[in-house]
N, C-alpha and C. Protein backbone atom coordinates (compact mmCIF):
# COMPACT_ATOMS: atom_id res chain seq x y z
N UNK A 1 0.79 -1.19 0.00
CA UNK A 1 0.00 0.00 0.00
C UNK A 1 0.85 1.28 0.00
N UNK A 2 2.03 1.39 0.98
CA UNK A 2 3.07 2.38 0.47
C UNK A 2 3.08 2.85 -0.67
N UNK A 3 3.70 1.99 -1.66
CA UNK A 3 3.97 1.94 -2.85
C UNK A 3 2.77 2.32 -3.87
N UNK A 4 1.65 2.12 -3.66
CA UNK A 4 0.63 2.85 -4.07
C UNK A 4 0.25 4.39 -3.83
N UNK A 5 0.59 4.50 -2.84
CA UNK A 5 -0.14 5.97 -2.11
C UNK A 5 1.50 6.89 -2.62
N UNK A 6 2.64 6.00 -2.71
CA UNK A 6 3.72 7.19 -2.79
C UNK A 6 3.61 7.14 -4.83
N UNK A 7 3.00 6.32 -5.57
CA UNK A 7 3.19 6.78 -6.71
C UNK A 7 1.65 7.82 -7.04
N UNK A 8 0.63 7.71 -6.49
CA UNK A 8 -0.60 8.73 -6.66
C UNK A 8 0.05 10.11 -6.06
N UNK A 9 0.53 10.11 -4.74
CA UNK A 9 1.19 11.33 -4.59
C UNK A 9 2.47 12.08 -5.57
N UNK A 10 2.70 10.96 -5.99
CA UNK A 10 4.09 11.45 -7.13
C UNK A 10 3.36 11.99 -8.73
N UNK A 11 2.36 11.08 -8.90
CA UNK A 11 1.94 11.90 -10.30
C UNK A 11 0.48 12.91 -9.87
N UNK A 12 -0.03 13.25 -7.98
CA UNK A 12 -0.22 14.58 -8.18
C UNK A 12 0.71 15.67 -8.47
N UNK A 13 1.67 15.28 -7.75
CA UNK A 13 2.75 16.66 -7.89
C UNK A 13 3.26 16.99 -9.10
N UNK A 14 3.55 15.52 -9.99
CA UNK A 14 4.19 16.04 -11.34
C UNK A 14 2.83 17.00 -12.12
N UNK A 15 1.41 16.20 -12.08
CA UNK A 15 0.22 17.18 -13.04
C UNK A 15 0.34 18.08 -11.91
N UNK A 16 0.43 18.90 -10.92
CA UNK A 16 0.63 20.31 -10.35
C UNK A 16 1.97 20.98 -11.23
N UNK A 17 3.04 20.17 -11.27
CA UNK A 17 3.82 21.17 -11.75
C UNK A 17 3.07 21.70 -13.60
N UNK A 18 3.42 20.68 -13.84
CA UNK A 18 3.14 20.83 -15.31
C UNK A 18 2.02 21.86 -15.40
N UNK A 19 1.09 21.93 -14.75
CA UNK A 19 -0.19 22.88 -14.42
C UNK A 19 0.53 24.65 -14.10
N UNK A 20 1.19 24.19 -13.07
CA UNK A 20 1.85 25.71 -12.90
C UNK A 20 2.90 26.13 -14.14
N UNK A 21 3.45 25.37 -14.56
CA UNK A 21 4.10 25.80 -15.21
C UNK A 21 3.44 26.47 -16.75
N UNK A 22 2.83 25.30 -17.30
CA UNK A 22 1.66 25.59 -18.49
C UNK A 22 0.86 26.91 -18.22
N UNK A 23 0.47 27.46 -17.14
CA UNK A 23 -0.15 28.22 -16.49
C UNK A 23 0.87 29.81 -16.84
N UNK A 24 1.76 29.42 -16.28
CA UNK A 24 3.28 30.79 -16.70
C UNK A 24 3.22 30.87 -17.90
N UNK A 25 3.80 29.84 -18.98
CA UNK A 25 4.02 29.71 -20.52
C UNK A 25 2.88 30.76 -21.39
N UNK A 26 1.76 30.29 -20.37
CA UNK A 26 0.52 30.74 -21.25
C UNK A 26 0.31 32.17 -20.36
N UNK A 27 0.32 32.70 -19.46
CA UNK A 27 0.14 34.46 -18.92
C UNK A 27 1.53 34.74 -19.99
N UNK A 28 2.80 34.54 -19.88
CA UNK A 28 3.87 34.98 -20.86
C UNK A 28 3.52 35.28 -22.00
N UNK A 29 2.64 34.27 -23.00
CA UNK A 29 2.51 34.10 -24.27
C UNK A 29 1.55 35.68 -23.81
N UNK A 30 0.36 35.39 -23.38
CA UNK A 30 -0.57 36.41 -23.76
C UNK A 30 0.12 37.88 -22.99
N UNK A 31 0.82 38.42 -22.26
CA UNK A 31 1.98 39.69 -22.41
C UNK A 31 2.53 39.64 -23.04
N UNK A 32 3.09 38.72 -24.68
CA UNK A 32 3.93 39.08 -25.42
C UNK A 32 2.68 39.37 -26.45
N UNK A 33 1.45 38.78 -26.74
CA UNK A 33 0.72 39.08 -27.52
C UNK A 33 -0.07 40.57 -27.26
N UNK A 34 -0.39 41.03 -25.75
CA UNK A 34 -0.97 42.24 -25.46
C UNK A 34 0.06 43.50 -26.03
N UNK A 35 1.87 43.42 -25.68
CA UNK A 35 2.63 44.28 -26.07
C UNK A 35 2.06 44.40 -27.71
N UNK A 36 2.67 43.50 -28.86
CA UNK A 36 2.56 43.53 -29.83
C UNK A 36 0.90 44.12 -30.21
N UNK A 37 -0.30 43.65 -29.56
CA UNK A 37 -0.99 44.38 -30.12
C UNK A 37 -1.71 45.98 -29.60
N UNK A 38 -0.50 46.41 -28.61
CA UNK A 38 -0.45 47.74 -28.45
C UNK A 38 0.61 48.57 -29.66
N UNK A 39 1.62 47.75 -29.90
CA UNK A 39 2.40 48.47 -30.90
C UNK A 39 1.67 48.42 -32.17
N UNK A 40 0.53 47.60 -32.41
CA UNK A 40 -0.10 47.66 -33.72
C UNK A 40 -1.02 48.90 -33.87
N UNK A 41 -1.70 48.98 -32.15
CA UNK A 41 -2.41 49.93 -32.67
C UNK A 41 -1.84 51.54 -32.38
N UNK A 42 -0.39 51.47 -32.25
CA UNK A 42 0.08 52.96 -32.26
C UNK A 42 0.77 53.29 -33.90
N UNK A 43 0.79 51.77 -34.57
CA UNK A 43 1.53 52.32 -36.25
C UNK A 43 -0.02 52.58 -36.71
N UNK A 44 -1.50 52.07 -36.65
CA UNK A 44 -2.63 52.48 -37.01
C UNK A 44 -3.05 53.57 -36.52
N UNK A 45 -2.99 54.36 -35.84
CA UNK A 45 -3.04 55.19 -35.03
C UNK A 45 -2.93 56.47 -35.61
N UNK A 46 -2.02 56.43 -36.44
CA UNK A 46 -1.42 57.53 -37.03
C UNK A 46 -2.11 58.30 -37.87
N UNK A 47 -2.66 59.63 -38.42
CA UNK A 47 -2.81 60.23 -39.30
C UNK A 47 -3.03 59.50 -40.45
N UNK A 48 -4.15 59.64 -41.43
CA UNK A 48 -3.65 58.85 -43.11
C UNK A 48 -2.96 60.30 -43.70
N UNK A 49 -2.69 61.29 -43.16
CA UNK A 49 -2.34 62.28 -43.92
C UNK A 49 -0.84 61.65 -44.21
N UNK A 50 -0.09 61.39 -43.13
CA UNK A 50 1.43 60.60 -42.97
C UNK A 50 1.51 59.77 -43.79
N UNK A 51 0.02 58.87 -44.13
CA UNK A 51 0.11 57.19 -44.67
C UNK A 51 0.72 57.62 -46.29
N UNK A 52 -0.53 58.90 -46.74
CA UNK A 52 -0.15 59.00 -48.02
C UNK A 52 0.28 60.20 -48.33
N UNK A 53 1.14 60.75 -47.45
CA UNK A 53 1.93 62.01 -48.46
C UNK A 53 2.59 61.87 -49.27
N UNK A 54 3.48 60.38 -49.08
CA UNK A 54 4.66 59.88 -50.09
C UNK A 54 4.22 59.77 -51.69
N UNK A 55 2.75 59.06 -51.62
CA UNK A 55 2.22 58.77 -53.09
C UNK A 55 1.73 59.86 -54.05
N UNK A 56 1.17 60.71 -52.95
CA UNK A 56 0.74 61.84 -53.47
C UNK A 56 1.68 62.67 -54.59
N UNK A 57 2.68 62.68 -53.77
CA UNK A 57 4.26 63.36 -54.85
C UNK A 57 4.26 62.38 -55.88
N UNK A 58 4.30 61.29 -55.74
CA UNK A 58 4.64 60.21 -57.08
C UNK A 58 3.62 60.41 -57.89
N UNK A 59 2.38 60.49 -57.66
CA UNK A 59 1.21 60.56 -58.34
C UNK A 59 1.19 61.28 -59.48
N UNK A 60 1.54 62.62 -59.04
CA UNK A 60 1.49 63.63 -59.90
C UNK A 60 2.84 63.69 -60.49
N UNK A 61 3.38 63.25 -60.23
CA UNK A 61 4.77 63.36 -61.69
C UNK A 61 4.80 63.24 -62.88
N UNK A 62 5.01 64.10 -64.32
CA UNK A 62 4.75 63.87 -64.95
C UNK A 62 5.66 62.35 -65.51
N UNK A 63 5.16 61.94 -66.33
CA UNK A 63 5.92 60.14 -66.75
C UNK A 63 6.32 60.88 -68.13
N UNK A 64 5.82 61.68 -68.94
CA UNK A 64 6.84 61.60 -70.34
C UNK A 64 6.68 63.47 -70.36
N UNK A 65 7.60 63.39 -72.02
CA UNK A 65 7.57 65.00 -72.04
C UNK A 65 6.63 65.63 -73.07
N UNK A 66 5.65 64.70 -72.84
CA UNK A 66 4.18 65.33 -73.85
C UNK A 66 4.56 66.88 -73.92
N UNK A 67 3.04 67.16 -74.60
CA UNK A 67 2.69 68.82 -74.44
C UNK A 67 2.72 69.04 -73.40
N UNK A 68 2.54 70.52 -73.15
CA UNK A 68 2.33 70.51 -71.50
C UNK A 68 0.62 70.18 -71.04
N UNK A 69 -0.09 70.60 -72.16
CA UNK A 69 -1.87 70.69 -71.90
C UNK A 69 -1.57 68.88 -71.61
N UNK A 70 -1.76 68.07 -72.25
CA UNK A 70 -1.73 66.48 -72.12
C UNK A 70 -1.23 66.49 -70.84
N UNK A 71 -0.28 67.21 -70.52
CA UNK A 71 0.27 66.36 -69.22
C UNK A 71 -0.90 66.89 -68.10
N UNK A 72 -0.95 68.44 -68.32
CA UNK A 72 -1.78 68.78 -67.26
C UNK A 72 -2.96 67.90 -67.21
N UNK A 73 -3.90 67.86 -67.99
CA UNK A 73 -5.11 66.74 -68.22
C UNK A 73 -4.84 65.74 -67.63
N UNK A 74 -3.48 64.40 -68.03
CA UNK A 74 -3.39 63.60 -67.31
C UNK A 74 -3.11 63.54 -65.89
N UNK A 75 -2.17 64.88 -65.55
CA UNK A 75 -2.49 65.25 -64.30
C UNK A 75 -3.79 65.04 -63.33
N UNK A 76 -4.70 66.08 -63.64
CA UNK A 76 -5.58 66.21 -63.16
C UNK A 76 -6.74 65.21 -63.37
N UNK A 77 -6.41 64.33 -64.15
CA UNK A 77 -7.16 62.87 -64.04
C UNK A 77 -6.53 62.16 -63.36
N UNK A 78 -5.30 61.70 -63.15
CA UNK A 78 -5.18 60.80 -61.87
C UNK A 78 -5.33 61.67 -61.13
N UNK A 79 -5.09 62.92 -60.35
CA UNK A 79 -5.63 63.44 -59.06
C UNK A 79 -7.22 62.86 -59.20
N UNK A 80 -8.16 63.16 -59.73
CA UNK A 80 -10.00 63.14 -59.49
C UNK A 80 -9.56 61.27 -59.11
N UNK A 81 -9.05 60.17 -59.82
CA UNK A 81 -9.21 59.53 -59.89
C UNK A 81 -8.95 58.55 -58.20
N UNK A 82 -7.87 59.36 -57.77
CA UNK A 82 -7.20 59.35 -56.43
C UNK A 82 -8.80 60.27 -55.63
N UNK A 83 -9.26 61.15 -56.05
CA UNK A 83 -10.13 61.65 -55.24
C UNK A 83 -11.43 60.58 -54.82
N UNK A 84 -11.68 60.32 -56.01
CA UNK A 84 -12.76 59.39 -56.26
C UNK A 84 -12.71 58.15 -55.32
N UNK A 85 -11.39 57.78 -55.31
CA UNK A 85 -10.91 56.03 -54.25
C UNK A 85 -10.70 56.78 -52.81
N UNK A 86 -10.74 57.97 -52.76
CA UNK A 86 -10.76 58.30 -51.09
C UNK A 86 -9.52 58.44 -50.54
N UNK A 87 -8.45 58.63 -51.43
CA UNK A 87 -7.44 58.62 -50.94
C UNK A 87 -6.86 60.23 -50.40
N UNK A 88 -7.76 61.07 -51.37
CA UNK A 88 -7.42 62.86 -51.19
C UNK A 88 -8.48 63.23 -50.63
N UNK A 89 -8.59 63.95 -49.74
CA UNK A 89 -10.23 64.60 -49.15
C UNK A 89 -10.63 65.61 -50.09
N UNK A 90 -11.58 66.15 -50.13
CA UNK A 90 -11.99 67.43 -50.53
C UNK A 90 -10.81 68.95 -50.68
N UNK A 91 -10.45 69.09 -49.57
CA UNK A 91 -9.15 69.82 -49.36
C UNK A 91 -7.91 69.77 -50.03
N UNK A 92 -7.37 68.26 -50.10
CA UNK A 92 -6.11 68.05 -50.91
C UNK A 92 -6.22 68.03 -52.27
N UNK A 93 -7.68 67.52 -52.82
CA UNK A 93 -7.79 67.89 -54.23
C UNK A 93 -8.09 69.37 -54.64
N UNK A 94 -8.18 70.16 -53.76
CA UNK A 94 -8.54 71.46 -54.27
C UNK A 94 -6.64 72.07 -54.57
N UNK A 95 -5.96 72.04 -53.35
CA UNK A 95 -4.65 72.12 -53.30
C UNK A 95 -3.93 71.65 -54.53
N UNK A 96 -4.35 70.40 -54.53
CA UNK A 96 -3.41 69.79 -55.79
C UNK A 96 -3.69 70.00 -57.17
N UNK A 97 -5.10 70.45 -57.53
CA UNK A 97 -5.40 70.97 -58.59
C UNK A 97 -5.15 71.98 -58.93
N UNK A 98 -5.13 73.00 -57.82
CA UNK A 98 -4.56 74.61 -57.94
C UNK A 98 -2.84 74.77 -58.17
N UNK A 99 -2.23 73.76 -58.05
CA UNK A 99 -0.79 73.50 -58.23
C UNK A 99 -0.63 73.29 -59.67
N UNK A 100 -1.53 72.24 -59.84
CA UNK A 100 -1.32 71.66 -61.21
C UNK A 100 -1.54 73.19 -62.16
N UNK A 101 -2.71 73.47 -62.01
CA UNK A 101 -3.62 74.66 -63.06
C UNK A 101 -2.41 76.12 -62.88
N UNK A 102 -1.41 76.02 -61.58
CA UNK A 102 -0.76 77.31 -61.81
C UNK A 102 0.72 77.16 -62.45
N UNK A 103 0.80 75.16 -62.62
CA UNK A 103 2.09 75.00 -62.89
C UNK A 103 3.44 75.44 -62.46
């Protein structure tokens, strides 16, 4: 009977450890997952003005050395077209058109 009662006491203690321990592994895992999805939501976070200033410049570049009227036109069709997908508000297309039109 010894020998009974000392191996039930031996594999409570081993499923306690394994329990505590599994228990750590997993609070760890979920503080490495809470950090990361605080840093996600401070790069979302940001302004879209930041997201797309970069494209905005590329956008409007002219690509060849047409006339100048052609270019302006194509200009100001990809700007509406960028307006249209939501990428320029009301504001930035007024700006960017008045650039284009004063050359």
């Amino acid at each position: 009977m010894p020998g009974l009662l000392r191996g039930i006491v031996r594999t409570a203690a081993i499923a306690g450890t394994a329990t505590a321990v599994s228990n750590r592994v997993s609070r760890r895992q979920a503080g490495r997952w809470a950090r990361h999805d605080a840093e996600q939501q401070q790069v979302y976070a940001q302004p879209q003005q930041q997201v797309y200033a970069q494209p905005q410049q590329q956008d409007y570049a002219p690509e060849d050395a047409g006339p100048p009227a052609d270019d302006m036109l194509d200009q100001l069709e990809r700007l509406g077209n960028l307006k249209e997908r939501g990428v320029l508000s009301e504001a930035e297309f007024a700006e960017q058109k008045q650039r284009i039109l004063n050359g």
